[in-house]
Every structure is written in structure tokens, then in C-alpha cells.
Protein backbone atom coordinates (compact mmCIF):
# COMPACT_ATOMS: atom_id res chain seq x y z
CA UNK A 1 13.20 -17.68 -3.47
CA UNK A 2 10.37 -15.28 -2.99
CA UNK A 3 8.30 -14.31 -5.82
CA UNK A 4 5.84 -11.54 -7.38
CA UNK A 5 2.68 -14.42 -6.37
CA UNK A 6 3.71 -14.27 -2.98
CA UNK A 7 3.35 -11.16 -2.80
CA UNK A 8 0.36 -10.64 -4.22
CA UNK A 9 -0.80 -13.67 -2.01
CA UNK A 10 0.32 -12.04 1.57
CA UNK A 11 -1.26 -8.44 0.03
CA UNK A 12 -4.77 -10.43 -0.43
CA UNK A 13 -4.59 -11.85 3.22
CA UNK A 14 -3.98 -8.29 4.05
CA UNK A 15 -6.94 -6.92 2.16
CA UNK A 16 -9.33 -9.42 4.01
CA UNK A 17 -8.22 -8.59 7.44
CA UNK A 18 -8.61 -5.14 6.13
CA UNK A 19 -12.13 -5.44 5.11
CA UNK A 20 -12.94 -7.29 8.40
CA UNK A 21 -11.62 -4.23 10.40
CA UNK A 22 -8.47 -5.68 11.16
CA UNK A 23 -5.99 -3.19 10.52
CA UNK A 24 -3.38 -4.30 12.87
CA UNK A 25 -3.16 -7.59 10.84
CA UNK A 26 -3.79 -6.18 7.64
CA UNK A 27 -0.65 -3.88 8.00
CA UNK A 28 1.57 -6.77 9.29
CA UNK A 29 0.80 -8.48 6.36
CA UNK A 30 0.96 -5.39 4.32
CA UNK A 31 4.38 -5.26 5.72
CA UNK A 32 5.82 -8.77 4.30
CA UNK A 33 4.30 -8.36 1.02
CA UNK A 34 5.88 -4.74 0.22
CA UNK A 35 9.37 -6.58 1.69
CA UNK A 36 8.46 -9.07 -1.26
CA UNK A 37 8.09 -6.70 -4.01
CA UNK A 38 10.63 -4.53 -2.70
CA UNK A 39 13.18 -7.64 -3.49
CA UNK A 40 11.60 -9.08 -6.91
CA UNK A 41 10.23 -5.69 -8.03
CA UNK A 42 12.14 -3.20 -6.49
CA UNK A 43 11.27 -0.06 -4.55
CA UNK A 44 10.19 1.93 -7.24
CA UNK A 45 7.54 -0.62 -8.39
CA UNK A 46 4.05 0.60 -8.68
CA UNK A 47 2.82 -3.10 -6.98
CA UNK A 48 5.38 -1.55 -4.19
CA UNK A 49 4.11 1.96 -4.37
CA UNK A 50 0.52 0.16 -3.93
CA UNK A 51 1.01 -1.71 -0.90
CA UNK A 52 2.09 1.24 0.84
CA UNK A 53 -0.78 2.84 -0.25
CA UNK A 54 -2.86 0.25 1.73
CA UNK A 55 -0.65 0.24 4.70
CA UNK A 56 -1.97 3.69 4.85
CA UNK A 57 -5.11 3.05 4.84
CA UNK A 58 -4.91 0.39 7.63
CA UNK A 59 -3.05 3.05 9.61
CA UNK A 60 -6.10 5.41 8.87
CA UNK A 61 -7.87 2.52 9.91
CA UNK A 62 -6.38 2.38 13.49
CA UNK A 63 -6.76 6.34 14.20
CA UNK A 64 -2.44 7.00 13.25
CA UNK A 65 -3.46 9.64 10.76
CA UNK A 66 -0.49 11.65 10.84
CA UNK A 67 1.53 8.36 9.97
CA UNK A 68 -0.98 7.68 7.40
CA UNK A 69 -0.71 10.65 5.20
CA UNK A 70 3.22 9.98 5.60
CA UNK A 71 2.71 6.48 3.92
CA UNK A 72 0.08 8.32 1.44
CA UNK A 73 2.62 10.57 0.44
CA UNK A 74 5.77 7.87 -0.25
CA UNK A 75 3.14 5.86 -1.92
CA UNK A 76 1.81 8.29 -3.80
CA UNK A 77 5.42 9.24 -4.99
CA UNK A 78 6.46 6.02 -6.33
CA UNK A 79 2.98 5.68 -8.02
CA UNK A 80 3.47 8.87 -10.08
CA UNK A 81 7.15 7.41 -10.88
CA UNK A 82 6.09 4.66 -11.64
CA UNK A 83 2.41 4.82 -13.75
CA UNK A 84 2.32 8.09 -14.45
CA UNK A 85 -0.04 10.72 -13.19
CA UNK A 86 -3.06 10.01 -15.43
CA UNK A 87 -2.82 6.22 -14.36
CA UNK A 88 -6.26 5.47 -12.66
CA UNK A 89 -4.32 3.71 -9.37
CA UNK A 90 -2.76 7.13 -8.75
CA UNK A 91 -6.20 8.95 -9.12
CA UNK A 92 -7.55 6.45 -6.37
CA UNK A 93 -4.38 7.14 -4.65
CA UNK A 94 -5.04 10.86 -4.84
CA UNK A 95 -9.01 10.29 -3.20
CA UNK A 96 -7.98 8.29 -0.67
CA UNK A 97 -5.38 10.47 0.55
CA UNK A 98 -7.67 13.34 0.39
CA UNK A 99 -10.14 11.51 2.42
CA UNK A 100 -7.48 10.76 4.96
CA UNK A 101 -6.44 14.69 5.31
């Protein structure tokens, strides 16, 4: 059975590939880790809300900027459901998607 780890696992292999300019990869593996949390967390989890988050920043990465405010926005949402909107992950949330715009 999949767990929370593995997740956080395939989101750190995504981060690298993300910091090496890989954004292609880094959303693919973006991609199996919010699957993960989205079956041991659930969709409304802020670790879900999160990797979203960075899937939009890989697609901001890649030039898909109109598809990267979309994911900015849904994670965004979940974030503020989820932490709270004084939480410091949705501030960073906020930036990011304001440097994206």
C-alpha cells in the first residue's frame, strides 16, 4: 500500500529535477506524488494542496503560464482550507503566484 513517505519521496525527486531545470520531469513526478497524497491524505490535504503548488511552478517553468496560474489557484484553495490563511506555506503560495501573473 502506498504511503505519506512515498510521497514525500517521489515530491523530493521532483524538487531536484526541478532545481536542475527539469520541469518536464519534475511535474511527472509531481504528478505521482499528489496521486499518493490524494489516496493516504486526501484531496483537501495541505501536503496535496502543496504539490500542486509545485506542479505550477514547473509549468511556469516550461513557459504554460496560463495553466500555471490555474494550478496556483486550486493549490492555493486547498492551502487556505486546509492551513489557514496566516499559515506561512500559503503566504509563499501567495508570492509565487504573484510572480507567475
Amino acid at each position: 500500500e502506498r504511503s505519506v513517505v512515498e510521497g514525500k519521496f517521489l515530491e523530493s525527486i521532483g524538487s531536484v529535477y526541478a532545481r536542475q531545470g527539469r520541469h518536464a520531469d519534475a511535474l511527472a513526478w509531481y504528478q505521482k506524488a499528489h496521486w499518493i497524497y490524494r489516496k493516504t491524505l486526501g484531496a483537501e490535504s495541505a501536503d496535496a494542496g502543496g504539490v500542486i503548488c509545485k506542479s505550477a511552478g514547473a509549468l511556469q517553468g516550461q513557459g504554460e503560464v496560463d495553466e500555471a496560474i490555474a494550478k496556483y489557484e486550486e493549490g492555493l484553495a486547498i492551502r487556505r482550507r486546509a492551513l489557514g490563511d496566516e499559515h506561512p506555506d500559503v503566504a509563499l503560495t501567495l508570492y509565487n503566484f504573484g510572480v507567475c501573473k
